[in-house]
Structure formats: structure tokens, C-alpha cells
Protein backbone atom coordinates (compact mmCIF):
# COMPACT_ATOMS: atom_id res chain seq x y z
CA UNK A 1 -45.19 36.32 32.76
CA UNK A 2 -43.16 37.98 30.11
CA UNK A 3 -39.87 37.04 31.92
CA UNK A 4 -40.94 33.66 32.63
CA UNK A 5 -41.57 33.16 28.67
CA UNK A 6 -38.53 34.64 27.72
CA UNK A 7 -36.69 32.26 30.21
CA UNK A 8 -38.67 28.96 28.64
CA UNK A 9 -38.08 30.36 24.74
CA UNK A 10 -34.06 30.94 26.01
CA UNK A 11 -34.06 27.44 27.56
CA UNK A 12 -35.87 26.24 24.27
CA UNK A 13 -33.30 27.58 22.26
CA UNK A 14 -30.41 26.14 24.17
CA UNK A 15 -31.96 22.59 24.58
CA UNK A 16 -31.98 22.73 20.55
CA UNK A 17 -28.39 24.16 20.23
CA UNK A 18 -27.63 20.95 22.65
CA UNK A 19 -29.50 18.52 20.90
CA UNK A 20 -27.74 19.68 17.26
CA UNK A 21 -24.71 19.61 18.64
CA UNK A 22 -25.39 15.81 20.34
CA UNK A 23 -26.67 15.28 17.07
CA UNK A 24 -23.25 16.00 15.11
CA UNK A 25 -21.53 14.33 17.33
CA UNK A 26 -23.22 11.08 16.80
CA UNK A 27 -23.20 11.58 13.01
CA UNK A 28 -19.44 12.66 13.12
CA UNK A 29 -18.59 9.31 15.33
CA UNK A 30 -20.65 7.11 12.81
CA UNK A 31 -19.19 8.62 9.54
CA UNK A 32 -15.36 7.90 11.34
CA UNK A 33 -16.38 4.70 12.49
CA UNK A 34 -17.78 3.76 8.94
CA UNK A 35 -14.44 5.39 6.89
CA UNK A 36 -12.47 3.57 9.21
CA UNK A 37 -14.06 0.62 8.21
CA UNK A 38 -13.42 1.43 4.67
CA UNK A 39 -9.97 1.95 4.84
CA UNK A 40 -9.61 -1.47 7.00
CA UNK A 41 -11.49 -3.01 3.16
CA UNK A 42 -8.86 -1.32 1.30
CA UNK A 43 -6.00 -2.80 3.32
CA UNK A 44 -8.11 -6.44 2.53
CA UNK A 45 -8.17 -6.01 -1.01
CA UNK A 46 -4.24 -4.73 -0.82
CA UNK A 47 -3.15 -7.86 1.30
CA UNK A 48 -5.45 -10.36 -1.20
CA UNK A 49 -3.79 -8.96 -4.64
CA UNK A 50 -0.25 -9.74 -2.94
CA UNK A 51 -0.97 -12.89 -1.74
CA UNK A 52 -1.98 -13.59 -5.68
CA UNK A 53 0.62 -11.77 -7.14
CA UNK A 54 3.29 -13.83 -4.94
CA UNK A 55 1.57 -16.89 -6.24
CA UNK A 56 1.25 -15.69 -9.77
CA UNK A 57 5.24 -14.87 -9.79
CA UNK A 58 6.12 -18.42 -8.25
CA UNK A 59 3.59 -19.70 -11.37
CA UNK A 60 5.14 -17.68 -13.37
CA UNK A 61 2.27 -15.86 -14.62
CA UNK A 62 4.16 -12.17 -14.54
CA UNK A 63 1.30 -10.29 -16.65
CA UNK A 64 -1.03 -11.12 -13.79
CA UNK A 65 1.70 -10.25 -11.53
CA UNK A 66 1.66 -7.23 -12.43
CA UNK A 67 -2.19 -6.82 -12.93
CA UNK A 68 -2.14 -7.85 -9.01
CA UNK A 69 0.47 -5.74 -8.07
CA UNK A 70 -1.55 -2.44 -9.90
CA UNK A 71 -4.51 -3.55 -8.04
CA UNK A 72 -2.73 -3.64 -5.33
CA UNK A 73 -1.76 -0.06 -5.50
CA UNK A 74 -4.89 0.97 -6.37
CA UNK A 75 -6.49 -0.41 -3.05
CA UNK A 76 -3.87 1.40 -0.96
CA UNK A 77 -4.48 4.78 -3.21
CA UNK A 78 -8.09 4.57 -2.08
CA UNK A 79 -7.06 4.11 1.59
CA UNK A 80 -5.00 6.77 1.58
CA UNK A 81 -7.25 8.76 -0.29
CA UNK A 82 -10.16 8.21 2.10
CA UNK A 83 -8.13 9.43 5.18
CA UNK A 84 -7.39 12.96 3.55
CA UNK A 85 -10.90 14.11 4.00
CA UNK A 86 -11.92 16.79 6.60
CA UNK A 87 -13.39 14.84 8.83
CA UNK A 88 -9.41 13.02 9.46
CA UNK A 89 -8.33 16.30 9.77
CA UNK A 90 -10.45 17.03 12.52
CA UNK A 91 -10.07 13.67 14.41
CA UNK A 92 -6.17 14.06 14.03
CA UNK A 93 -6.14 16.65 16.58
CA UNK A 94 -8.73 15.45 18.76
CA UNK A 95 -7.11 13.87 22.09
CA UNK A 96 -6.75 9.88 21.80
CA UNK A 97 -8.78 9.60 18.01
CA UNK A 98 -5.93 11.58 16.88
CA UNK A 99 -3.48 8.73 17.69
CA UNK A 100 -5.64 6.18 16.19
CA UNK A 101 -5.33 8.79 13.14
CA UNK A 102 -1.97 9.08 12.80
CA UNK A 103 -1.46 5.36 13.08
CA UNK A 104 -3.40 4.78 10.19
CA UNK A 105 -2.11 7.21 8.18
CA UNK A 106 1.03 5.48 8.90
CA UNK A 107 0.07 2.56 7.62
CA UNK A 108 -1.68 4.52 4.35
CA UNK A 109 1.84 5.89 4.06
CA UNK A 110 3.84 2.59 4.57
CA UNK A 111 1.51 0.81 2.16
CA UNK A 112 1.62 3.45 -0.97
CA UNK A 113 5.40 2.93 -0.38
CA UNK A 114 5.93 -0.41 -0.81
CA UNK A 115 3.69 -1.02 -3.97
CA UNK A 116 4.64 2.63 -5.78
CA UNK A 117 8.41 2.60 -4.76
CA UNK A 118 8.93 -0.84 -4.31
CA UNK A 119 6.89 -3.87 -5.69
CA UNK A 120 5.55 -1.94 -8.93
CA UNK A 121 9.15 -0.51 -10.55
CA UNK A 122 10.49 -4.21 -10.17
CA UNK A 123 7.55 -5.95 -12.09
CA UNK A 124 7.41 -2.88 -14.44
CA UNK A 125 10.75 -3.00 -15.28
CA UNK A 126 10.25 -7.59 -15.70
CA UNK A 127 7.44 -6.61 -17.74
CA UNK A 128 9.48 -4.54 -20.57
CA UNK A 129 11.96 -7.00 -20.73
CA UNK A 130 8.87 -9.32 -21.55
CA UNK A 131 7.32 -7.18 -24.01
CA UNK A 132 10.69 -6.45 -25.41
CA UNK A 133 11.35 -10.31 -26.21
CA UNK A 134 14.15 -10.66 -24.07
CA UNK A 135 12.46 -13.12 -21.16
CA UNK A 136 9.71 -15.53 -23.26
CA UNK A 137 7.89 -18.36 -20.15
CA UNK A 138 10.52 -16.68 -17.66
CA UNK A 139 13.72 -17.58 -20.00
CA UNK A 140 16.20 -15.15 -21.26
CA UNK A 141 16.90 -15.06 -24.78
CA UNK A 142 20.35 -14.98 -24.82
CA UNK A 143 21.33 -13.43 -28.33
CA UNK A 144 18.92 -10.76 -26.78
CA UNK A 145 21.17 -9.64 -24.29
CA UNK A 146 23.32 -7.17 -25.92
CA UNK A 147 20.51 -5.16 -26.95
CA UNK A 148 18.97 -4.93 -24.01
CA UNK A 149 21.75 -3.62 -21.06
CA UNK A 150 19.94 -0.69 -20.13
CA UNK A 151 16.67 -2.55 -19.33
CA UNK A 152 18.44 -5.29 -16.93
CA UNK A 153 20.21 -2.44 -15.16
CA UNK A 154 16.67 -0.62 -14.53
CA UNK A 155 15.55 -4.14 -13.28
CA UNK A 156 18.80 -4.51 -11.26
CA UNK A 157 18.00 -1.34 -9.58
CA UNK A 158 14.65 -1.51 -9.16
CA UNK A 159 15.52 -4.86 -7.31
CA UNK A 160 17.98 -3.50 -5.38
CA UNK A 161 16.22 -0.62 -4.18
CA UNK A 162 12.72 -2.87 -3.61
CA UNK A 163 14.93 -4.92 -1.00
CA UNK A 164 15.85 -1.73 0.97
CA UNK A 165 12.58 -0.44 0.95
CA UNK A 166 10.44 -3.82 1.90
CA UNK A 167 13.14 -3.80 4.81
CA UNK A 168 12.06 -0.22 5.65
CA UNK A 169 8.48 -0.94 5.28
CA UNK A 170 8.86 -4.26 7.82
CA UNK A 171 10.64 -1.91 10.60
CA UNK A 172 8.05 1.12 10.49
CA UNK A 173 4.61 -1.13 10.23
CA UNK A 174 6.17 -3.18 13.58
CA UNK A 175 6.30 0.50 14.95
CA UNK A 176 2.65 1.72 14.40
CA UNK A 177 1.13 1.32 18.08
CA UNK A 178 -1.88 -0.59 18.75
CA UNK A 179 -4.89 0.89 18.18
CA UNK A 180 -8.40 1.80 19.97
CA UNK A 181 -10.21 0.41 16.85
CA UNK A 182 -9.59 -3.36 16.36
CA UNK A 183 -10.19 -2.52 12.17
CA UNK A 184 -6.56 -0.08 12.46
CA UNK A 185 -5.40 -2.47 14.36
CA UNK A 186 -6.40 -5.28 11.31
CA UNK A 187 -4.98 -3.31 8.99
CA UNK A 188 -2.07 -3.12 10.21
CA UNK A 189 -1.71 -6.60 10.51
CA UNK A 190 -2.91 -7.23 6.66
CA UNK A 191 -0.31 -5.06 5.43
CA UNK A 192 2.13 -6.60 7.43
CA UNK A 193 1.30 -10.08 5.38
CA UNK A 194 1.03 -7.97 2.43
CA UNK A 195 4.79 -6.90 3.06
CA UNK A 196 5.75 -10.79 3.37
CA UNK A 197 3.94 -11.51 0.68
CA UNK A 198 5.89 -9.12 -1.43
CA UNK A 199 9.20 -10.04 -0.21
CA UNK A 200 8.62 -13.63 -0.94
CA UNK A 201 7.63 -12.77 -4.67
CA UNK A 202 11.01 -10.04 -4.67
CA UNK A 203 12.72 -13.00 -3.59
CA UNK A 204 11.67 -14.89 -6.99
CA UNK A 205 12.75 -11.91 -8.83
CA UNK A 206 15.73 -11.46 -7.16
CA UNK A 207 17.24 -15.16 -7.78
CA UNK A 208 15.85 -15.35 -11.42
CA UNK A 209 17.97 -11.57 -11.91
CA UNK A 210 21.53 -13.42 -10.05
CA UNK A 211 21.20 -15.90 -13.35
CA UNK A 212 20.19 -13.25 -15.75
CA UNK A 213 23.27 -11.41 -14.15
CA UNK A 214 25.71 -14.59 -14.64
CA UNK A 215 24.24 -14.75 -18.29
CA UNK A 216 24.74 -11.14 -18.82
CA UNK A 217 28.32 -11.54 -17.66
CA UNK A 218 29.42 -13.94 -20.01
CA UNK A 219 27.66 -13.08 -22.98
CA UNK A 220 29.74 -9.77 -21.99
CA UNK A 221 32.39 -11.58 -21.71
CA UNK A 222 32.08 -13.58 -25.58
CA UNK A 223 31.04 -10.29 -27.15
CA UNK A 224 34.08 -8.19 -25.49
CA UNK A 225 36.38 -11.20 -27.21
């Protein structure tokens, strides 16, 4: 009798162990599924703010521009942030969820690069020039100019460098594979409209700085006389 009880408490004990473990499983798989989800928001909110921002820039609203573009990196920081956690950690070496990880990570990575290193130093650098006087209802202020060299270089650079890296950003998003979760997979397409979205409104900049450039030149040009 006292080996049969020990046999039922022992298969007690490991029925429990089994259900715990069942049990953390489940939890683990609904706390992914939900952070995944998450993420997949944060990639929403991203696209939305550079589908404004584009049409604030062609409107030439360029303090909301930039309000969209910061909002923009701020959704992308919270992606990104989200998919640091432990429980990514763990799922990034499991076999076939670590895939899925590394593909949105990818895209966390691809996203914090185009509005930190990309979209934001170009509208930064539009903004001074606004504050500064120099641009007043997207105009340049010609008798401005002079004083002001080293802040159209910046933009000239920042424009220069935001074309490169939109490029870049285009090439490595059309490389993250598909997917088992149709919400990576949605992010990944939102970011790639985000990306167009972006390049349209660099595009703006990027004609409006070839006329600051030709202003620049001559004023230059009448000064160096």
C-alpha cells in the first residue's frame, strides 16, 4: 500500500510539473502573440505620421512636419523597445519563432534608421533655418544668406545623406522574408509605405534645396564681387 501511494503522490507531482509547464507555455505564446501585436500598432502609428508629414511638407506646414516626423520616431522607438524584452530573447533562439524574430527586429532596425538618421536631421536642420529667419512660408530671405552658410550646408548634407539612406532602407525592408504571423508580415508592409512616404516628402526638400543652392550661388557670386 505504501508503494502504491508513493507511486500515485510521484505521478501527482509530475502531472502538476506537466500541467505548469503546459501552463507557461500557453501564457508565453499569448504574451508573444499580444507584443507582436503591439509592435504591428507601432509600425501603424509610424506609417500614419509619414503619410501626414509628406502631406504637411507638400502644404507646406514644416512645424507639423516635423511634429509628424518626431512622432514618427517615437512610434518606431516603442517598437523597438518592446522587442528587447526577455521574452524576444527567448523566442529568437527558438526554431522557426526565432525567424519571425529576427525579421521583425529587422524591420525595428530599418525603421529607427530611416526617421533618426534620415527623415529627422533633414527637417531638423529646415527647421533652424526657419527659426533662424532665413526661410519665412517656405521662401528664402535672400539678404539672409550670407549669414547663414553653415546651416544650408548641414541641410545639404543631411539631404544628401537622407537619399542614401531611404535607398538603403528600400533594399533591406524588400529583404525581410515573409513571416508566420500575418501582423510581421503587416508591418513590414506599413513601413515599406512609410519609406515612400518619406522619400516623396525628401523629394520636396530636395528640389526646394537645388533653388536655395542656385540662390546661394549667386548671392556668392554678388558678395565675392
Amino acid at each position: 500500500m505504501a508503494k502504491q501511494g508513493g507511486r500515485h503522490v510521484g505521478r501527482t507531482i509530475a502531472l502538476s510539473i506537466v500541467a505548469l509547464l503546459f501552463a507557461a507555455v500557453i501564457a508565453y505564446g499569448a504574451y508573444m502573440a499580444y507584443s507582436i501585436k503591439q509592435v504591428n500598432a507601432c509600425f501603424a502609428q509610424a506609417q500614419s505620421s509619414y503619410a501626414q508629414m509628406q502631406t504637411d511638407v507638400e502644404a507646406q506646414q514644416y512645424t507639423n512636419a516635423l511634429e509628424d516626423a518626431r512622432a514618427a520616431a517615437t512610434s518606431t522607438s516603442e517598437a523597438s523597445t518592446l522587442m528587447e524584452g526577455w521574452q524576444w530573447n527567448v523566442a529568437a533562439v527558438l526554431p522557426v519563432l526565432g525567424t519571425d524574430v529576427q525579421a521583425a527586429r529587422s524591420l525595428g532596425s530599418i525603421s529607427n534608421d530611416l526617421s533618426q538618421d534620415a527623415v529627422l536631421p533633414v527637417l531638423e536642420s529646415w527647421d533652424s533655418l526657419i527659426n533662424k529667419g532665413a526661410i519665412t512660408n517656405g521662401q528664402l530671405d535672400i539678404l539672409k544668406i550670407p549669414t547663414m552658410i553653415t546651416q544650408i550646408k548641414d541641410l545639404f548634407g543631411a539631404l544628401t545623406n537622407a537619399s542614401a539612406l531611404v535607398d538603403d532602407c528600400k533594399v533591406r525592408v524588400d529583404a525581410v522574408p515573409d513571416s508566420h504571423f500575418d501582423s510581421i508580415n503587416e508591418s513590414r508592409t506599413m513601413l515599406s509605405e512609410a519609406i515612400t512616404s518619406a522619400d516623396e516628402a525628401l523629394v520636396q526638400f530636395d528640389e526646394i534645396s537645388q533653388a536655395i543652392s542656385e540662390i546661394t550661388n549667386a548671392v556668392n557670386g554678388v558678395v565675392g564681387q
